[in-house]
C-alpha atoms as a PDB file:
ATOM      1  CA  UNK A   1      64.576 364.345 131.435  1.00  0.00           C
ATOM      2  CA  UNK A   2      61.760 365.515 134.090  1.00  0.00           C
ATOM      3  CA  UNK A   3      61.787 364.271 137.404  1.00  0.00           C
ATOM      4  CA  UNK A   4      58.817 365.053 139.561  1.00  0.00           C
ATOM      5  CA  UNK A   5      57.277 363.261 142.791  1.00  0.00           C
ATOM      6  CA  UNK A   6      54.041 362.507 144.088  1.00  0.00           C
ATOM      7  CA  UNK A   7      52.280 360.223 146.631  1.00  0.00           C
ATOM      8  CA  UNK A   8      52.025 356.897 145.502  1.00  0.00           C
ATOM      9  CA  UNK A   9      49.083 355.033 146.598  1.00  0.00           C
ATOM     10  CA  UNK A  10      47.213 352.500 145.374  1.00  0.00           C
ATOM     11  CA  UNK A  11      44.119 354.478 145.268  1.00  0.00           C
ATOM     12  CA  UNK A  12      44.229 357.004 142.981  1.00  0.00           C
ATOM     13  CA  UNK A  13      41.557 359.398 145.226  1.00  0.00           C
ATOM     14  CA  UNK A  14      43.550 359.083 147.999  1.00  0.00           C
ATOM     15  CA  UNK A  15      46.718 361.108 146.932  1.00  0.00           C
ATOM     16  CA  UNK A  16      47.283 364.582 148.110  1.00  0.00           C
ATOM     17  CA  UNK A  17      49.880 367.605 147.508  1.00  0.00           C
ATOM     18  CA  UNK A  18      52.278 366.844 149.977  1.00  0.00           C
ATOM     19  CA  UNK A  19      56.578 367.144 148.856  1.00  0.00           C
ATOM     20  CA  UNK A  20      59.003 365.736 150.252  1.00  0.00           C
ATOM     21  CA  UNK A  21      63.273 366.339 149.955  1.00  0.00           C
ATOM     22  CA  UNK A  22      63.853 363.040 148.369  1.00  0.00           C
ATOM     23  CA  UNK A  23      67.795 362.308 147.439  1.00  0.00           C
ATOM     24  CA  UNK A  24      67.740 360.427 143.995  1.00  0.00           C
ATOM     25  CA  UNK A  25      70.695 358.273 142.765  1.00  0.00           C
ATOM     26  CA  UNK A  26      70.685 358.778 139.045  1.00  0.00           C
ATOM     27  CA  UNK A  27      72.743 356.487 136.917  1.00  0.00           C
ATOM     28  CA  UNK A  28      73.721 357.508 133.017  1.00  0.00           C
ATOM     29  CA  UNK A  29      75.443 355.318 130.621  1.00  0.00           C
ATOM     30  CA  UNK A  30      77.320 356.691 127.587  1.00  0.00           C
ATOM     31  CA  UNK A  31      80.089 354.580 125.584  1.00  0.00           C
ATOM     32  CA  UNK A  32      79.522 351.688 127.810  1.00  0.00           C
ATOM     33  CA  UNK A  33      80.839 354.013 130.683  1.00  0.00           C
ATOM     34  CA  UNK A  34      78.409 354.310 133.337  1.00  0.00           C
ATOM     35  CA  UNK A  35      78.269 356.731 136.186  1.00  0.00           C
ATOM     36  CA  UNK A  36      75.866 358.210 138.912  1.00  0.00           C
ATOM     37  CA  UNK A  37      75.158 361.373 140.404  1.00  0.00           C
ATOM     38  CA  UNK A  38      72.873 362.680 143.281  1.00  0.00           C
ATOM     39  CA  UNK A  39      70.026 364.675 142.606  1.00  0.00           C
ATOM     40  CA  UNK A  40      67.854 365.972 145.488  1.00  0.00           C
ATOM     41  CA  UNK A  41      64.239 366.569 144.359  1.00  0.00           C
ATOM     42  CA  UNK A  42      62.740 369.505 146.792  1.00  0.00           C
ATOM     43  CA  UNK A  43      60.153 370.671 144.619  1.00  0.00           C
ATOM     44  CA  UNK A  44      57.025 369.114 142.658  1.00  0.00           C
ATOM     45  CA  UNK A  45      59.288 368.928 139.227  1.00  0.00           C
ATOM     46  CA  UNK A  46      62.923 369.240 138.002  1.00  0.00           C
ATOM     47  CA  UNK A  47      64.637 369.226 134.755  1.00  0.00           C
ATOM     48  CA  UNK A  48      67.575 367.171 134.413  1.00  0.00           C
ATOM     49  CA  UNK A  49      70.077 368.359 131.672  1.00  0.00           C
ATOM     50  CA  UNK A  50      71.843 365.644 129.109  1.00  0.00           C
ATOM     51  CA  UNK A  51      70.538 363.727 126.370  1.00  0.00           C
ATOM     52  CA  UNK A  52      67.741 361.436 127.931  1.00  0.00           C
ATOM     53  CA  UNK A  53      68.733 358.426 126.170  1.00  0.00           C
ATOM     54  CA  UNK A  54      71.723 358.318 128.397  1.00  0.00           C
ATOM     55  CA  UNK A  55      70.018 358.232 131.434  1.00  0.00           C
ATOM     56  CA  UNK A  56      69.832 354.521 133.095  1.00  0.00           C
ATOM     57  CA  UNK A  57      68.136 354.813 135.944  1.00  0.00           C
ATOM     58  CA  UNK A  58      66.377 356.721 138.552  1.00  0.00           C
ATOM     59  CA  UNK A  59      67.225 354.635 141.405  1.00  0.00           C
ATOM     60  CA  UNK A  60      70.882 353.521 140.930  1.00  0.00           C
ATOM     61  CA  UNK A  61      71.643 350.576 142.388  1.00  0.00           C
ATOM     62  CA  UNK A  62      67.941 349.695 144.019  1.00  0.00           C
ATOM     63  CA  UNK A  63      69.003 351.875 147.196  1.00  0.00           C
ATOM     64  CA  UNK A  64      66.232 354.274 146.778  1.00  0.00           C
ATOM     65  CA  UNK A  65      62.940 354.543 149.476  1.00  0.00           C
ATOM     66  CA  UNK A  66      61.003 355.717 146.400  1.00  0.00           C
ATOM     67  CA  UNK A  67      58.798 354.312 143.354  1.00  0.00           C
ATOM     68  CA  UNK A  68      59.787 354.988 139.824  1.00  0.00           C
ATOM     69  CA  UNK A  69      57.432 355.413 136.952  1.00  0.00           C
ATOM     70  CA  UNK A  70      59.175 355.531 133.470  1.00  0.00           C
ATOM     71  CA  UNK A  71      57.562 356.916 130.426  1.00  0.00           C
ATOM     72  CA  UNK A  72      56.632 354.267 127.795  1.00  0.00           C
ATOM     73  CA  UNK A  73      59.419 354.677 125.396  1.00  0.00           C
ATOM     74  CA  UNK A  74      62.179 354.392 128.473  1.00  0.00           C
ATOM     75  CA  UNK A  75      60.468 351.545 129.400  1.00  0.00           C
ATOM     76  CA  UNK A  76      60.751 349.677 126.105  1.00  0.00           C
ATOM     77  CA  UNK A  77      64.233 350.606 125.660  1.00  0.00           C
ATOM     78  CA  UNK A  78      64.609 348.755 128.656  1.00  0.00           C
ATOM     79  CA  UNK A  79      62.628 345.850 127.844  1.00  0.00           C
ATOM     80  CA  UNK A  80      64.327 345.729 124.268  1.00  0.00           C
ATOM     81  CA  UNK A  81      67.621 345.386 126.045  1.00  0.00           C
ATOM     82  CA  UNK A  82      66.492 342.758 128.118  1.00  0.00           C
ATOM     83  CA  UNK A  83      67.806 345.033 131.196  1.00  0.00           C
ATOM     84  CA  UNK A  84      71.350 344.891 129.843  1.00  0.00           C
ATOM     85  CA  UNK A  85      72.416 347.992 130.985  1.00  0.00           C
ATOM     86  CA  UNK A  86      70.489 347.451 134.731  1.00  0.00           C
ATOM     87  CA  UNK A  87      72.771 345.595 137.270  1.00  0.00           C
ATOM     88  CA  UNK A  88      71.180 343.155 140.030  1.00  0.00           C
ATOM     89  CA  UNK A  89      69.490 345.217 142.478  1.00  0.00           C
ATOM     90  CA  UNK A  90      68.369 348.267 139.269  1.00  0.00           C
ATOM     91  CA  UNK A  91      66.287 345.047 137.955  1.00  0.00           C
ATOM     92  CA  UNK A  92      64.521 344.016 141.352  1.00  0.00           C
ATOM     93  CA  UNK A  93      63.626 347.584 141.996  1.00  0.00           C
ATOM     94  CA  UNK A  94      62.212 348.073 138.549  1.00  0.00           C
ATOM     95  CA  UNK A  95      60.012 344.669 138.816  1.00  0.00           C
ATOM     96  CA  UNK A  96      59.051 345.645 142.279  1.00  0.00           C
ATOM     97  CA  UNK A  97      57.672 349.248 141.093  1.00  0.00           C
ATOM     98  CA  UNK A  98      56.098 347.907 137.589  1.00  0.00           C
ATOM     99  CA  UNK A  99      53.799 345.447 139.695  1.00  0.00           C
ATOM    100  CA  UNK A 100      53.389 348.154 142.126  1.00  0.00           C
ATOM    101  CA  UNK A 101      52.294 350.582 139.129  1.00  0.00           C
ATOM    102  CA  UNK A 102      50.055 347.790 137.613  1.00  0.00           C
ATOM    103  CA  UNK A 103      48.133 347.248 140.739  1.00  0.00           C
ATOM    104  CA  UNK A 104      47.450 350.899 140.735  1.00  0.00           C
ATOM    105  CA  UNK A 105      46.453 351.035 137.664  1.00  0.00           C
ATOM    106  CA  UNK A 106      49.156 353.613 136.264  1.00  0.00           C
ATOM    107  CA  UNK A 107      51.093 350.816 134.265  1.00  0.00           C
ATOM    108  CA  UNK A 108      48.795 348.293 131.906  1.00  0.00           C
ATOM    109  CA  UNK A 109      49.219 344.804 132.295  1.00  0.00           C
ATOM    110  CA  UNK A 110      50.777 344.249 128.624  1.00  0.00           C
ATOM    111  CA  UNK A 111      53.664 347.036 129.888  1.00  0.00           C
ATOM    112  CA  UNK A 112      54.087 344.354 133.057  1.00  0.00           C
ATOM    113  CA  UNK A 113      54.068 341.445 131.341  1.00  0.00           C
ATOM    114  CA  UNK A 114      55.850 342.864 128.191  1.00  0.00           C
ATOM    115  CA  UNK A 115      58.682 343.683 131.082  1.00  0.00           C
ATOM    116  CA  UNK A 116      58.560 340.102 133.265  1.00  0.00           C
ATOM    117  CA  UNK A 117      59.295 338.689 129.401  1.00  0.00           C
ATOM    118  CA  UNK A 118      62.171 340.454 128.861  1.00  0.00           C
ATOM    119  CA  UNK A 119      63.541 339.519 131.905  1.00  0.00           C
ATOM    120  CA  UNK A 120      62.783 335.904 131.361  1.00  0.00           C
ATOM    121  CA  UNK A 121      66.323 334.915 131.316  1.00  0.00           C
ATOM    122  CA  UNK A 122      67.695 336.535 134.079  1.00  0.00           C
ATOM    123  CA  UNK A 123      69.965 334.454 136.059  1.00  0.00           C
ATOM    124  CA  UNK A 124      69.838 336.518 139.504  1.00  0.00           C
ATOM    125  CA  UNK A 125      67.676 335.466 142.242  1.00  0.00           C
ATOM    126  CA  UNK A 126      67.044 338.653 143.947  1.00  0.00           C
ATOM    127  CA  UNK A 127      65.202 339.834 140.392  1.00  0.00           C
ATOM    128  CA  UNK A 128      63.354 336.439 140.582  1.00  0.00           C
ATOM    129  CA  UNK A 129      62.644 337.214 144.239  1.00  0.00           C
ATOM    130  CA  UNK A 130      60.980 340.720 143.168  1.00  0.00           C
ATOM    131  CA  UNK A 131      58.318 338.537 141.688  1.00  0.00           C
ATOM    132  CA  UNK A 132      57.059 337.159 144.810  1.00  0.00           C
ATOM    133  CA  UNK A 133      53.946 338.906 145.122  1.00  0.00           C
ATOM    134  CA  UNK A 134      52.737 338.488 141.381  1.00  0.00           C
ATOM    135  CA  UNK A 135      53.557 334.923 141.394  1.00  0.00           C
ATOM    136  CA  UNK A 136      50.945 334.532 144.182  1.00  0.00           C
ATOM    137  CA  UNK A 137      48.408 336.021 142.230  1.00  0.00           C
ATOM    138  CA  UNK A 138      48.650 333.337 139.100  1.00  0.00           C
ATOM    139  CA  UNK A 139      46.543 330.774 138.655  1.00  0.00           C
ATOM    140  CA  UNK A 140      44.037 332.120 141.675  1.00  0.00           C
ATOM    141  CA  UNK A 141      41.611 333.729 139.306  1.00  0.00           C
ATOM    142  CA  UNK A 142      39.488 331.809 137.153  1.00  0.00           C
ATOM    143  CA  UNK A 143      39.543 333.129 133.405  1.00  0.00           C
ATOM    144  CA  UNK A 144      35.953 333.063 131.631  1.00  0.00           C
ATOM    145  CA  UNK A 145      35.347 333.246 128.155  1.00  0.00           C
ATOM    146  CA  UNK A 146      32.378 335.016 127.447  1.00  0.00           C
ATOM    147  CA  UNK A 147      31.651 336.297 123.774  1.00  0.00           C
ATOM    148  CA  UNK A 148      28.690 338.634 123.149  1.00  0.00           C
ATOM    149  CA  UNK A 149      28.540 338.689 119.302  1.00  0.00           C
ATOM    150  CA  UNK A 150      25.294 336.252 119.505  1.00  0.00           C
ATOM    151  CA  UNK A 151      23.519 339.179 120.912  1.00  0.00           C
ATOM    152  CA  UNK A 152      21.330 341.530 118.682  1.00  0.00           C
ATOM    153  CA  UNK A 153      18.602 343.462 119.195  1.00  0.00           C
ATOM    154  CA  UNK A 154      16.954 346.315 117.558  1.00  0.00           C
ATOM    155  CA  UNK A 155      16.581 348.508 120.845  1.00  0.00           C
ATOM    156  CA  UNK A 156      18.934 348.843 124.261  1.00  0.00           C
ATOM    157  CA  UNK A 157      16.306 347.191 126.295  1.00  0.00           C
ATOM    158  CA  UNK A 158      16.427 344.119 124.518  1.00  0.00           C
ATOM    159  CA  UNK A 159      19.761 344.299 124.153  1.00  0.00           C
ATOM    160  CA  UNK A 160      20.578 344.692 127.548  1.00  0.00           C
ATOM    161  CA  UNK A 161      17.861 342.094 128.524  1.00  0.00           C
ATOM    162  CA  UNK A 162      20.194 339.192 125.244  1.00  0.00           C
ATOM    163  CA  UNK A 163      23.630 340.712 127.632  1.00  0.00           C
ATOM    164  CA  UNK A 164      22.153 339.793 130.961  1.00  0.00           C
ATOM    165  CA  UNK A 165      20.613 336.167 129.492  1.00  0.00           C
ATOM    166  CA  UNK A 166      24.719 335.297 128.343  1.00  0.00           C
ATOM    167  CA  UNK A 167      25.500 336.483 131.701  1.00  0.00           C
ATOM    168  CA  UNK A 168      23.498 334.204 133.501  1.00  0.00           C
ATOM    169  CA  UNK A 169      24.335 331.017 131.295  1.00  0.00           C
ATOM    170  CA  UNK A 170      28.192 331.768 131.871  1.00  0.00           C
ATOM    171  CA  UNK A 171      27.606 332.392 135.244  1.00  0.00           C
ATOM    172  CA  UNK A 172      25.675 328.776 135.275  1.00  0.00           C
ATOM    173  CA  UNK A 173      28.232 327.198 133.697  1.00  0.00           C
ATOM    174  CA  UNK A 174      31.492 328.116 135.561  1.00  0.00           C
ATOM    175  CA  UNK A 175      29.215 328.063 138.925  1.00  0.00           C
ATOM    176  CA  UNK A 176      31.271 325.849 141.676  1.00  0.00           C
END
C-alpha cells in the first residue's frame, strides 16, 4: 500500500508543496486478529509492505490530526462490510473525511452516499454524530427537474437560444 500526504483544502488551487512528519496509526487485520503499528510519514510518499487487503485502516482508532483518502476499491470493501472490521471511533473518522472529500470534490457524491448506506445500521452515536454537518445540508436545496430533450435545432444558435427559453420557464416556475 502507498501512503503519501498533501494539503488538504477545500480548494483545490489553493494547495501547495509543503510536508510535514505526520505519525500514522495503521491498523491490519488478518484471521480476525487485528493489530496496529506506527508509521511516521516524513516524505511526500511511502510504501508500506504486506498484502494490502490486510490493511484496515490508516487512522487506527480515529486518533489521527489527519484526513484519509482511500482508493475506490478499499473503499467498497469497506462499504461491502458494512464497516465490520472498523471499531467506533475508525467509523466517525471515516464519515468525517468522506464528507470532507465530497465537499472538495475529490470523493463523488454516489462514493458518500454509497458509504452513509452502508452504515445505515450502525448503532453508535459518535458515528451518527459524524454526520452532523451533512445532515444540515438536507432538505435546504431545492431539487429542479429540468429535461432538455424538447430542444432541437439545426444550428448552436438556435439551440442555445430553445436551452435558454427552458431555462427561463423553469426558472418561472420554481420562482418564490
Amino acid at each position: 500500500m502507498r501512503l503519501s500526504q498533501a494539503r488538504f483544502t477545500l480548494d483545490p488551487e489553493a494547495g501547495d508543496e509543503r510536508r510535514w512528519n505526520i505519525p500514522l496509526r495503521i491498523r491490519a487485520s488478518a484471521d480476525k486478529t487485528s493489530s496496529a503499528r506506527s508509521v511516521l510519514l516524513d516524505t511526500a510518499s511511502i510504501q508500506l509492505t504486506g498484502p494490502d487487503h490486510d490493511i484496515v485502516t490508516a487512522n487506527a482508532d480515529g486518533s489521527g490530526f489527519y484526513r484519509v483518502e482511500l482508493d475506490p476499491v478499499m473503499l467498497e470493501r469497506i462499504c461491502a462490510g458494512g464497516g465490520e472490521d472498523l471499531n467506533a471511533p475508525e467509523r466517525h473518522a471515516l464519515v468525517d473525511d468522506a464528507w470532507a472529500l465530497t465537499l472538495a470534490g475529490r470523493l463523488d457524491a454516489a462514493s458518500y452516499l454509497a458509504l452513509a448506506e452502508s452504515f445505515a445500521s450502525d448503532p453508535d452515536l459518535t458515528v451518527w454524530q459524524a454526520g452532523d454537518d451533512i445532515r444540515a445540508h438536507f432538505c435546504r436545496y431545492p431539487v429542479i427537474y429540468l429535461t432538455l430533450k424538447d430542444v432541437k435545432a439545426a444550428t448552436w444558435t438556435n439551440c442555445r437560444a430553445g436551452i435558454a427559453r427552458v431555462l427561463a420557464k423553469t426558472c418561472r416556475r420554481h420562482a418564490a
